[in-house]
N, C-alpha and C. Protein backbone atom coordinates (compact mmCIF):
# COMPACT_ATOMS: atom_id res chain seq x y z
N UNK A 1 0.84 -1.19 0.00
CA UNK A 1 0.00 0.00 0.00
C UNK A 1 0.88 1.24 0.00
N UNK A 2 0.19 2.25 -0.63
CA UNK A 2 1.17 3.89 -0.83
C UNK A 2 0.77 3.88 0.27
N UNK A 3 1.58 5.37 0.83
CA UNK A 3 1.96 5.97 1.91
C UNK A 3 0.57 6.93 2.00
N UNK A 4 -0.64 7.39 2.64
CA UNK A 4 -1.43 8.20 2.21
C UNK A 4 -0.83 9.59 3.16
N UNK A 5 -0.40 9.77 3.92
CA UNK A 5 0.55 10.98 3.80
C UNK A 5 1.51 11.46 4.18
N UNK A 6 2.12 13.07 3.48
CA UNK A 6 3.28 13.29 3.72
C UNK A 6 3.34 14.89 4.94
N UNK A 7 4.10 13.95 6.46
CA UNK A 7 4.07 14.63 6.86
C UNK A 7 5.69 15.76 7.26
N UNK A 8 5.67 16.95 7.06
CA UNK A 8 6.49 18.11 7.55
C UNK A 8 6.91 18.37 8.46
N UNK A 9 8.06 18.74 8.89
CA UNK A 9 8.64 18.96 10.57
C UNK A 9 9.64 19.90 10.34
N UNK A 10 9.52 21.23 10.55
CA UNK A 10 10.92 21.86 10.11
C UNK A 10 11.90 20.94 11.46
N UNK A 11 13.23 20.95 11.55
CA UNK A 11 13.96 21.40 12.98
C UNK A 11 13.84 21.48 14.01
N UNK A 12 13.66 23.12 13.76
CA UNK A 12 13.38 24.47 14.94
C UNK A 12 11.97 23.93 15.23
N UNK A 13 11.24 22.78 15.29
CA UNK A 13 10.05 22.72 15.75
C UNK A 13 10.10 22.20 16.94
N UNK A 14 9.10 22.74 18.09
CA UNK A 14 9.30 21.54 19.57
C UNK A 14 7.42 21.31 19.44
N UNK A 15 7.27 20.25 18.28
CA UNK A 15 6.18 19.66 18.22
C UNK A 15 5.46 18.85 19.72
N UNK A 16 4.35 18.53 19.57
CA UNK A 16 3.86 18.23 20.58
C UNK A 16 3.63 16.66 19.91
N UNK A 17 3.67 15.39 21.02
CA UNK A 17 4.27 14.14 20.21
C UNK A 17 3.14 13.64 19.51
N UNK A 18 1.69 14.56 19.98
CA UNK A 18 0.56 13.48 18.70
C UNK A 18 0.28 14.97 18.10
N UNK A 19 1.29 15.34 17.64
CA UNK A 19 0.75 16.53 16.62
C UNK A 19 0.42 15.96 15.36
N UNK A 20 1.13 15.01 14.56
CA UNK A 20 0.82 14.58 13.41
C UNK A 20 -0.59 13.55 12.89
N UNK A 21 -0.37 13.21 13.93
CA UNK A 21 -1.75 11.87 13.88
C UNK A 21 -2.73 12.90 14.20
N UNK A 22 -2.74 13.96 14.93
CA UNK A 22 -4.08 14.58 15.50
C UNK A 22 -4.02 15.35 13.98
N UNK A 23 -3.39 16.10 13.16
CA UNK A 23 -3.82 16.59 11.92
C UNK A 23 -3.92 15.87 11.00
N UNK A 24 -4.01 14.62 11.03
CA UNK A 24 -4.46 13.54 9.92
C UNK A 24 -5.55 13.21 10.16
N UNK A 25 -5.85 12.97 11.70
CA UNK A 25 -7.62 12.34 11.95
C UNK A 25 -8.61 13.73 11.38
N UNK A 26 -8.11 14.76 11.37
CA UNK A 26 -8.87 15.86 10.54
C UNK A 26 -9.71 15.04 9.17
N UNK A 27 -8.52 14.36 8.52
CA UNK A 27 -9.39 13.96 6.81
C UNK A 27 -9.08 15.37 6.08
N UNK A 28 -8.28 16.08 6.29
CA UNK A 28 -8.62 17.26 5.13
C UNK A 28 -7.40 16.86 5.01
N UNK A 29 -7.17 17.54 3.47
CA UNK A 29 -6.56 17.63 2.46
C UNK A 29 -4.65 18.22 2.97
N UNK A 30 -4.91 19.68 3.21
CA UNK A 30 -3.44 19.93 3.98
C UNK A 30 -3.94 20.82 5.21
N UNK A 31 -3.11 20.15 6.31
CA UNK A 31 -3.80 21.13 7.82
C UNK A 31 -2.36 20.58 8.35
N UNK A 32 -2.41 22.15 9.23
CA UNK A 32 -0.72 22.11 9.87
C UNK A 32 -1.03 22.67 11.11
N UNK A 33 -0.29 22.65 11.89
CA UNK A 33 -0.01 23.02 13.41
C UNK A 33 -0.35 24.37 13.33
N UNK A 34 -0.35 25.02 14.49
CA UNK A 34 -0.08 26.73 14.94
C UNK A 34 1.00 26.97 15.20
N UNK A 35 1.49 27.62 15.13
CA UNK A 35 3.20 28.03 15.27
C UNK A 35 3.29 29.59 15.01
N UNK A 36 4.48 30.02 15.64
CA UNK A 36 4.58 31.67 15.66
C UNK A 36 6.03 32.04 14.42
N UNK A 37 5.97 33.14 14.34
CA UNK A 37 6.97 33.68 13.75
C UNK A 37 8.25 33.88 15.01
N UNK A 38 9.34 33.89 14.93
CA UNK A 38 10.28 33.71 15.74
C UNK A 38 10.78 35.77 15.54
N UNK A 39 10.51 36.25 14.74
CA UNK A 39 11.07 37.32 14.68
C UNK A 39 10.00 38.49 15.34
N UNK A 40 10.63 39.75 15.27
CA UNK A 40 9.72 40.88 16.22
C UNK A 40 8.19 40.36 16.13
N UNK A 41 7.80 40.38 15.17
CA UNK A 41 5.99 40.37 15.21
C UNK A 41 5.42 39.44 16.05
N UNK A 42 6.02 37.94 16.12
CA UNK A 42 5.53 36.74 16.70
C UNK A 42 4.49 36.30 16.28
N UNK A 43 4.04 37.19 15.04
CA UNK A 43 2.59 36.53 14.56
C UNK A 43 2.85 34.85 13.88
N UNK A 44 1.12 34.71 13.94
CA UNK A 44 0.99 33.28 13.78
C UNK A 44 1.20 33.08 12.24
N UNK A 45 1.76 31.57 12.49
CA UNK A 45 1.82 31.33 10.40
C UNK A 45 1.03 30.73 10.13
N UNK A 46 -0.27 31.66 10.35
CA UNK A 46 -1.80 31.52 9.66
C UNK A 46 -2.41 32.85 8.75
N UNK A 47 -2.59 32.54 7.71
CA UNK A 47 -3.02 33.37 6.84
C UNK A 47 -4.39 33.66 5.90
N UNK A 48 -4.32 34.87 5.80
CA UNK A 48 -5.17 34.96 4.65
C UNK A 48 -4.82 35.83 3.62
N UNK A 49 -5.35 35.63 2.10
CA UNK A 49 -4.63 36.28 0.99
C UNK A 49 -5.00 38.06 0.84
N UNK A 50 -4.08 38.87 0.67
CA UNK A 50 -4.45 40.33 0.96
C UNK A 50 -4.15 40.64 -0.60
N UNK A 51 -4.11 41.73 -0.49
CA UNK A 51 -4.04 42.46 -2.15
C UNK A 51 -3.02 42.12 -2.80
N UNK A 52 -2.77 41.85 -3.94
CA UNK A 52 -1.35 41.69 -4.66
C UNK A 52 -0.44 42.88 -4.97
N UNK A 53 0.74 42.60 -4.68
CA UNK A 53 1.82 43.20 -5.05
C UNK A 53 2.85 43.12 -5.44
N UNK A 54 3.48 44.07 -6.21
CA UNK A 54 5.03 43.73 -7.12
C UNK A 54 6.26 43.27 -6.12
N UNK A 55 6.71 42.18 -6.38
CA UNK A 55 7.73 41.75 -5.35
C UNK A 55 8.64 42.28 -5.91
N UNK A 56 10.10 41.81 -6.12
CA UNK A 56 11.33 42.29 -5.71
C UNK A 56 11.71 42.46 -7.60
N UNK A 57 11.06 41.02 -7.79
CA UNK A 57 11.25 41.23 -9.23
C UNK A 57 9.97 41.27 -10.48
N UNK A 58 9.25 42.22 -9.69
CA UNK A 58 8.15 42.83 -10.66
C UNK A 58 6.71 41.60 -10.85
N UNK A 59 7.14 41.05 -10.07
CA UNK A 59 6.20 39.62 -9.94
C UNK A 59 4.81 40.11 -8.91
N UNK A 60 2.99 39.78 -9.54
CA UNK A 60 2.02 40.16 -8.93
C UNK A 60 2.44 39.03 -7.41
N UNK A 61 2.35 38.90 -7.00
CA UNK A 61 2.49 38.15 -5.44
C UNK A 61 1.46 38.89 -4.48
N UNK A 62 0.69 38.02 -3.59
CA UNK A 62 0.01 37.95 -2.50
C UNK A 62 0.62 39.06 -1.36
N UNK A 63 -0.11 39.74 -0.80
CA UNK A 63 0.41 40.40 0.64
C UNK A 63 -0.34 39.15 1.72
N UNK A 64 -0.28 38.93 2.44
CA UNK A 64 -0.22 37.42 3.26
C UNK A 64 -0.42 38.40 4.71
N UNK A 65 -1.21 38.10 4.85
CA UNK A 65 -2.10 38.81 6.14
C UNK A 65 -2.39 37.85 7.39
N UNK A 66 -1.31 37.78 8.30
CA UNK A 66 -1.47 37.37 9.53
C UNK A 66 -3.02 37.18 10.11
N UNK A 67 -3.77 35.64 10.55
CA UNK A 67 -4.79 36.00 11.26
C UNK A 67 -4.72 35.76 12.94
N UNK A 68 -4.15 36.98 13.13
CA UNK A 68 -4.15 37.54 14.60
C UNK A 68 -5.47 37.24 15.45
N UNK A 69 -6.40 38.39 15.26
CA UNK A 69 -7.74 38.07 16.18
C UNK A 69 -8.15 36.76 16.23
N UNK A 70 -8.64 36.11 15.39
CA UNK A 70 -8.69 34.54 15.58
C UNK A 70 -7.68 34.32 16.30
N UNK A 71 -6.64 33.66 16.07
CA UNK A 71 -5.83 33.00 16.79
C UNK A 71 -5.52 33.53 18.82
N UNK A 72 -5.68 34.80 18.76
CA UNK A 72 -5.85 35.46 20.39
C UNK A 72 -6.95 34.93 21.00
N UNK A 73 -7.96 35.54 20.03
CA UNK A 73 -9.23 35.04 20.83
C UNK A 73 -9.49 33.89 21.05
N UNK A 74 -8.85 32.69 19.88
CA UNK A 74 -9.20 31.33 20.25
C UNK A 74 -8.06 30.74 21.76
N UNK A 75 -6.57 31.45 21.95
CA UNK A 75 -6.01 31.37 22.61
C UNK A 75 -6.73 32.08 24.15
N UNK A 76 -6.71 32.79 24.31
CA UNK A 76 -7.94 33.29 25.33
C UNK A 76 -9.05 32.49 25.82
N UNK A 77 -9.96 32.28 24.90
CA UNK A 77 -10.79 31.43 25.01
C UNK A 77 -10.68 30.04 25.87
N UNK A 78 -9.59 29.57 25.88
CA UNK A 78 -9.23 28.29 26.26
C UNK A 78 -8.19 28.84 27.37
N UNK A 79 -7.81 29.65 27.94
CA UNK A 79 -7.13 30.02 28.79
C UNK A 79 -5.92 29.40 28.32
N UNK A 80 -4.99 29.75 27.70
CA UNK A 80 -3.82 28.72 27.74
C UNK A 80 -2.95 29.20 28.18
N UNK A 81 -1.72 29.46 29.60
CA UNK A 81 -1.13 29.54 30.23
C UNK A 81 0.23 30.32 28.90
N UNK A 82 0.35 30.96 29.82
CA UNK A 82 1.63 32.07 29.08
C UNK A 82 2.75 31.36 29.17
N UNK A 83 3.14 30.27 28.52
CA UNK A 83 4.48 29.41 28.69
C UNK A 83 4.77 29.32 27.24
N UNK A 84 6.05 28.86 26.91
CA UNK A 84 6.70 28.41 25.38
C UNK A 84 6.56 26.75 25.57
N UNK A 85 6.77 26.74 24.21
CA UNK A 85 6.94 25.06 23.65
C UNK A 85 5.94 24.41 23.28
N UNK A 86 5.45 23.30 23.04
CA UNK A 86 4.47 22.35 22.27
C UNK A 86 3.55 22.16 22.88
N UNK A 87 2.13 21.93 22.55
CA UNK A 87 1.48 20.94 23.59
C UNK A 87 -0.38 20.61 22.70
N UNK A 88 -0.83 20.62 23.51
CA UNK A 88 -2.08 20.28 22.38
C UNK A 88 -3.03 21.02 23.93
N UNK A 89 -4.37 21.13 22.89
CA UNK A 89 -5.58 21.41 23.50
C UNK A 89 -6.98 20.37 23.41
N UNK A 90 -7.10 19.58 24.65
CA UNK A 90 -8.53 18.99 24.25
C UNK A 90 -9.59 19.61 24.97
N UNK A 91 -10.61 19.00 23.95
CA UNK A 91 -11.74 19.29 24.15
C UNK A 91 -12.04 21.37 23.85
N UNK A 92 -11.15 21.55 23.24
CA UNK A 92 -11.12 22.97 23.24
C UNK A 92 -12.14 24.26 22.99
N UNK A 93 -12.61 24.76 23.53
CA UNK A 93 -13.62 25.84 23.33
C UNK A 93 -13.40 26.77 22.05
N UNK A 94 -14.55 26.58 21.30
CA UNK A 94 -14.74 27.15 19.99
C UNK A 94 -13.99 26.39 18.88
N UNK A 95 -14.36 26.57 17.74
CA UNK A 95 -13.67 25.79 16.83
C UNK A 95 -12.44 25.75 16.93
N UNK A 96 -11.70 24.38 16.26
CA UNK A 96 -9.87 24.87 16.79
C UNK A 96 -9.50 24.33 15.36
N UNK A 97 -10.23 23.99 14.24
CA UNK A 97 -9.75 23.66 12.56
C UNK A 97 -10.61 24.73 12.27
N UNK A 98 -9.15 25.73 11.62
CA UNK A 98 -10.02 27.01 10.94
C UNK A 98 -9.11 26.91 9.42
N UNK A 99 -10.10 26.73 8.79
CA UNK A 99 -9.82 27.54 7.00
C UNK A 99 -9.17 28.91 6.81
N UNK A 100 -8.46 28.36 6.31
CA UNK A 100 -7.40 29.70 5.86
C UNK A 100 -6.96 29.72 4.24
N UNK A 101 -6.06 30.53 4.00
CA UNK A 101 -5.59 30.58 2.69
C UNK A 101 -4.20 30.12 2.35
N UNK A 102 -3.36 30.46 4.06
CA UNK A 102 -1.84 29.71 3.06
C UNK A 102 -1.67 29.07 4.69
N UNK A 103 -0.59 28.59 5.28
CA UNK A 103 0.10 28.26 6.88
C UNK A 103 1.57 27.86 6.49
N UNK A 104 2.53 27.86 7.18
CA UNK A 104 3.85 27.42 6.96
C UNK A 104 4.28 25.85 6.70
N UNK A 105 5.14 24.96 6.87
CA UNK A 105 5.11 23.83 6.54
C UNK A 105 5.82 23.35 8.17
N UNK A 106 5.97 24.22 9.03
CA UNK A 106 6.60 23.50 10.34
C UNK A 106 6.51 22.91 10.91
N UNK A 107 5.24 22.67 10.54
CA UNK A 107 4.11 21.11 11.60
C UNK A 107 2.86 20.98 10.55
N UNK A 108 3.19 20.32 9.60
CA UNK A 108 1.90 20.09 8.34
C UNK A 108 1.33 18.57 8.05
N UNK A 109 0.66 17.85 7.94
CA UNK A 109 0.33 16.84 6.91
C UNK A 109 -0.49 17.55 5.86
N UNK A 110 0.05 16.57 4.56
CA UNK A 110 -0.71 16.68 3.33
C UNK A 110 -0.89 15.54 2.17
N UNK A 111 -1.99 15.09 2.17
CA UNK A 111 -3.05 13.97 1.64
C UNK A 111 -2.60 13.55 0.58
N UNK A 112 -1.64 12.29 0.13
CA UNK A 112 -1.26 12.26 -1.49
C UNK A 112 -1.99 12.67 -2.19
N UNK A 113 -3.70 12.09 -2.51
CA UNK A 113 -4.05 13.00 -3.30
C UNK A 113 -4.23 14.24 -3.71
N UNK A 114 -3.08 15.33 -2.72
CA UNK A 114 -3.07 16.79 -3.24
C UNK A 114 -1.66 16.52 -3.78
N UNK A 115 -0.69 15.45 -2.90
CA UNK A 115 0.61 15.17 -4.34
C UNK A 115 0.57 15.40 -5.45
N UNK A 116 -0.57 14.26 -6.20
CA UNK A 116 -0.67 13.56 -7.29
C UNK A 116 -1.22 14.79 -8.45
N UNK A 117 -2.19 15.38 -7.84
CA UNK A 117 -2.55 16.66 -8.88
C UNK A 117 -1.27 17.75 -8.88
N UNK A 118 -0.67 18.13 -7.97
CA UNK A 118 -0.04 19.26 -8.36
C UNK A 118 1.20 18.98 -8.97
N UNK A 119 1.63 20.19 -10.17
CA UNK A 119 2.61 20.17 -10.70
C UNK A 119 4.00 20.37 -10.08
N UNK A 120 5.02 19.26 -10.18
CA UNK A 120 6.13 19.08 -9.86
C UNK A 120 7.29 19.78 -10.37
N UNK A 121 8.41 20.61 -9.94
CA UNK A 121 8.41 20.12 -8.85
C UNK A 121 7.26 20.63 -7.49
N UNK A 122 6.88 20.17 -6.41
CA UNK A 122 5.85 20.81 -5.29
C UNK A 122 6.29 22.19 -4.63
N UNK A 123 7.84 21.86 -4.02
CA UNK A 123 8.10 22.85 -3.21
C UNK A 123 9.01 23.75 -3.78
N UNK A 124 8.11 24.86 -4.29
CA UNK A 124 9.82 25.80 -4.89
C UNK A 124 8.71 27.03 -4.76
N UNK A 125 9.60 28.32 -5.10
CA UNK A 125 9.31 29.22 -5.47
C UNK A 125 8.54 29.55 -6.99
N UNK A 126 7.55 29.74 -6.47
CA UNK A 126 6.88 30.28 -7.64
C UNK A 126 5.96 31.87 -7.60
N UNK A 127 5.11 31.51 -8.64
CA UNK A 127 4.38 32.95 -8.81
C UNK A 127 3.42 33.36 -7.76
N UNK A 128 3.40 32.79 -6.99
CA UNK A 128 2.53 33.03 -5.82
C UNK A 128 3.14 33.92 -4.53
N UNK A 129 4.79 34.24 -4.67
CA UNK A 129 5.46 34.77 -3.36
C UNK A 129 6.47 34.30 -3.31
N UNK A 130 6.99 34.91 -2.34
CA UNK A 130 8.79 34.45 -1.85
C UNK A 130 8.91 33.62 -0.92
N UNK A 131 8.14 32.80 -0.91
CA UNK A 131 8.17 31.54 0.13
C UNK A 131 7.61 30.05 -0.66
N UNK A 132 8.14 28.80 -0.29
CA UNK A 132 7.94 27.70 -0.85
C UNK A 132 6.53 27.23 -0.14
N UNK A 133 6.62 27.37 0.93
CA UNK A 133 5.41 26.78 1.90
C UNK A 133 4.15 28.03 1.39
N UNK A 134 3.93 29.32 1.54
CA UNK A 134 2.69 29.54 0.75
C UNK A 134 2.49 29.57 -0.50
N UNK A 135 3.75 29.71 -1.26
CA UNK A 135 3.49 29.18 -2.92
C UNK A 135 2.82 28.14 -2.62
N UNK A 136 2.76 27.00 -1.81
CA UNK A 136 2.33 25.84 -1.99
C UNK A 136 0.81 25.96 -1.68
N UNK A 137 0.88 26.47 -0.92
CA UNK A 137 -0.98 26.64 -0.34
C UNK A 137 -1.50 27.56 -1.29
N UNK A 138 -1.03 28.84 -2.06
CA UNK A 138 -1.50 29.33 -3.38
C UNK A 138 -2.47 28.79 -4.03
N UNK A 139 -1.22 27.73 -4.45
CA UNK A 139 -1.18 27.31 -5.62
C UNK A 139 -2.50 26.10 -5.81
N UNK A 140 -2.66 25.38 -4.42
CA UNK A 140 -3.23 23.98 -3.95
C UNK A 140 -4.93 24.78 -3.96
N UNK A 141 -4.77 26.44 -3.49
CA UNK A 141 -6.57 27.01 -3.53
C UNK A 141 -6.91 27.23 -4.93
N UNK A 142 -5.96 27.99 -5.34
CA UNK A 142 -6.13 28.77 -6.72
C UNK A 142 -6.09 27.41 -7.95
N UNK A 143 -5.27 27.00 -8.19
CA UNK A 143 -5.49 25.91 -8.91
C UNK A 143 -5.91 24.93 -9.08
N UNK A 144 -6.08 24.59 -7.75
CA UNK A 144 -6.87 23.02 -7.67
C UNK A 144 -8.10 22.98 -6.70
N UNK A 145 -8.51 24.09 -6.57
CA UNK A 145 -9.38 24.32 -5.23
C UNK A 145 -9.61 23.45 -4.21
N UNK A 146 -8.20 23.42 -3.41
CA UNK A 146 -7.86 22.31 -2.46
C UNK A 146 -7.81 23.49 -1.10
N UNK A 147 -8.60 23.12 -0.06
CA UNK A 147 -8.42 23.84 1.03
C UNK A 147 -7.76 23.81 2.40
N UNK A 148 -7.13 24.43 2.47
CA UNK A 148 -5.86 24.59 3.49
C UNK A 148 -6.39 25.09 4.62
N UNK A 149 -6.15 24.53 5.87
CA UNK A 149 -6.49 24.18 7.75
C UNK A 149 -5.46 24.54 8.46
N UNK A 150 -5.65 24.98 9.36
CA UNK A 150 -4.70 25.56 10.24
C UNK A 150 -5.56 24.63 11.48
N UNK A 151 -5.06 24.07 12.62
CA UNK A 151 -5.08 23.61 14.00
C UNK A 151 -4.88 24.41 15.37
N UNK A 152 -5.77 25.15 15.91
CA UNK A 152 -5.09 25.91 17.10
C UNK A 152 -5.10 25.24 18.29
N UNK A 153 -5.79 23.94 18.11
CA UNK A 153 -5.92 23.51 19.58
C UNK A 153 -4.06 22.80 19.25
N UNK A 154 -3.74 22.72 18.02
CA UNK A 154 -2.32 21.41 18.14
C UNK A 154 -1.12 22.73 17.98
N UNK A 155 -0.05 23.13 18.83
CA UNK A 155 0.51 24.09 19.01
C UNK A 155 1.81 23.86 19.30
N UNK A 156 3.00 24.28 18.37
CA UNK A 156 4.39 24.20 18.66
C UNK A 156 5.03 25.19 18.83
N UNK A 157 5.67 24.94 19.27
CA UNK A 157 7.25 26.02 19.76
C UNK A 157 7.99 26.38 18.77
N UNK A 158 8.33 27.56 18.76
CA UNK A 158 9.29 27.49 17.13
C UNK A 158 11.08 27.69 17.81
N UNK A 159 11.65 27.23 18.02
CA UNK A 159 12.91 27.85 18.58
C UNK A 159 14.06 29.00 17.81
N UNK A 160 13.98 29.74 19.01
CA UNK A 160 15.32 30.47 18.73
C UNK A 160 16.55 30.24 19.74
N UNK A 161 16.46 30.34 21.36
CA UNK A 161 17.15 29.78 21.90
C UNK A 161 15.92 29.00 23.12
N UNK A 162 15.10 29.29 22.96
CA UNK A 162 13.60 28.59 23.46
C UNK A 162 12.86 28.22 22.37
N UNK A 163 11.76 27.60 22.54
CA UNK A 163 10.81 27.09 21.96
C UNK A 163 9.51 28.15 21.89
N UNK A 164 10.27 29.47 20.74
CA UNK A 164 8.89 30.61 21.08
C UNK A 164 7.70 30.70 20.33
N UNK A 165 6.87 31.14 21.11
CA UNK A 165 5.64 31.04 20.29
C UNK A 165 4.17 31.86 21.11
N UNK A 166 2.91 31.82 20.93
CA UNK A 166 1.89 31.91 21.72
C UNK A 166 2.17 32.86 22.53
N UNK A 167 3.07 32.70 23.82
CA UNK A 167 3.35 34.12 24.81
C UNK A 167 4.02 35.15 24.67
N UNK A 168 5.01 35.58 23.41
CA UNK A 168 5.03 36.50 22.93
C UNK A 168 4.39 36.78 21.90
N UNK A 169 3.74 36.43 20.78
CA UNK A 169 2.55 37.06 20.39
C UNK A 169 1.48 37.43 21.19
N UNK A 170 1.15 37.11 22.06
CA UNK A 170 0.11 37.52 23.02
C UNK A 170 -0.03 38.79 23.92
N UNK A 171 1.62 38.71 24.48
CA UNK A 171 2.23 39.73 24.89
C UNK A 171 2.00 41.05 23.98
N UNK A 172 2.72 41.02 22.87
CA UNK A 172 2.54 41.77 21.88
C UNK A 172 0.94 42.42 20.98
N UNK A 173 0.22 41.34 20.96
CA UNK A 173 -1.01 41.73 20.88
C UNK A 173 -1.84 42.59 21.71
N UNK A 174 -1.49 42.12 22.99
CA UNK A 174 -2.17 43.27 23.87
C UNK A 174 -1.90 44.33 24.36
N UNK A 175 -0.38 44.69 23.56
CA UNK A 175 0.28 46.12 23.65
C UNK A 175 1.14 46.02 24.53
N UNK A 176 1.21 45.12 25.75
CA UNK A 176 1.90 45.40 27.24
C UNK A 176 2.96 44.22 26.97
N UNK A 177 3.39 44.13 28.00
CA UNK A 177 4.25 42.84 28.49
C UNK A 177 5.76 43.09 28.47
N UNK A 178 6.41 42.56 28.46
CA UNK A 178 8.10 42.43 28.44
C UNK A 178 8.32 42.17 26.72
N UNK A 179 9.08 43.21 26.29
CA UNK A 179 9.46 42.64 24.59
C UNK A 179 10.52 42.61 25.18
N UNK A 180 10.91 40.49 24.99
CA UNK A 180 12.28 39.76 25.03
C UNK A 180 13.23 40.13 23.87
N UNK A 181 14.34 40.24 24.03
CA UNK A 181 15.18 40.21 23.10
C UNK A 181 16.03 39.27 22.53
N UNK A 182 15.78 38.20 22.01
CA UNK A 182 16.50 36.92 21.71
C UNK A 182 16.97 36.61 20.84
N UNK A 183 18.45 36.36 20.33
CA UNK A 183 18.95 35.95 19.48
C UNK A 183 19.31 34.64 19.07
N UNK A 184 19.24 34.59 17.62
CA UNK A 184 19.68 33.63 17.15
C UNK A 184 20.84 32.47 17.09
N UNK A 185 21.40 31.50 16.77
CA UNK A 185 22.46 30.77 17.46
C UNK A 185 23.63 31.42 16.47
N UNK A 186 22.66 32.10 15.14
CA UNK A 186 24.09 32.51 14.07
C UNK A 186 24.27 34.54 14.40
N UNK A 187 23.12 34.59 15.20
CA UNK A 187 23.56 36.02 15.04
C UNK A 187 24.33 36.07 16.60
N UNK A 188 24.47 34.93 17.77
CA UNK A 188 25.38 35.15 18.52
C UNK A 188 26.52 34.71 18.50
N UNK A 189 26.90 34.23 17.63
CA UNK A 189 28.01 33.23 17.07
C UNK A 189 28.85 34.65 16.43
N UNK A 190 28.28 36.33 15.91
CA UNK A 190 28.97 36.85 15.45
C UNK A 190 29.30 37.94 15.99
């Protein structure tokens, strides 16, 4: 029997250990973890598609619009303790599989049969943006009208010298808190 799917892990991930099986019992097509941006914003790599614009080399490309309020409010909602690193949410208050337009590949499964239709190679840069992981979700709505899931109850750590995520976006969202200053292992190395 084929493999029915292929699942993603950057690294820098501190996955939670049934993150993968819990986004496969979904049945959808491609659905990935919650995870933060590691840099100032801390926003989540959950998206939706914003107006197009000329990238670097004159290319129409997506503006890729963080969905913040969702992701707070569903974090709120469930009280989830201001800590870093992985973990999951059961039984979680309010929906926790939300439809989106693109998510990163740091904690993903995706259904061979979205393999088998899309044109190869899968992961590269294309006309959709400067990233391989939402070229890919682009490409999977717009062309094949395949719909892309984001998970908030299933939640990883993204590391920089912790596993950050959730409590500094949160921090940051609500205007207050301590902005940490944390560097990278190559920008302290110089």
């Amino acid at each position: 029997a084929k493999p029915e799917w292929l699942a993603m892990i950057d690294t820098d991930m501190d996955i939670p250990k049934d993150a993968l099986i819990r986004l496969a019992s979904y049945g959808k097509p491609v659905a990935s973890a919650l995870y933060f941006h590691r840099g100032d914003s801390k926003d989540p790599f959950m998206f939706m598609e914003g107006d197009a614009h000329d990238d670097q080399y004159g290319r129409q490309v997506p503006q890729w619009v963080p969905m913040r309020d969702q992701v707070f409010e569903f974090l709120e909602a469930n009280q989830v303790p201001m800590r870093d690193g992985g973990f999951t949410i059961d039984k979680p208050v309010g929906n926790s599989l939300i439809q989106c337009d693109a998510v990163a590949t740091g904690c993903m499964v995706i259904h061979r049969s979205v393999l088998e239709v899309m044109d190869k190679p899968i992961f590269e840069y294309k006309k959709y943006g400067t990233s391989e992981d939402l070229a890919f979700c682009a490409e999977a709505k717009h062309e094949h009208n395949i719909p892309v899931f984001c998970d908030l109850s299933t939640v990883c750590g993204h590391y920089n010298w912790v596993p950050m995520g959730h409590a500094q976006f949160r921090s940051i969202y609500r205007g207050g808190g301590v902005n940490l200053t944390l560097f990278s292992k190559r920008e302290s190395a110089t």
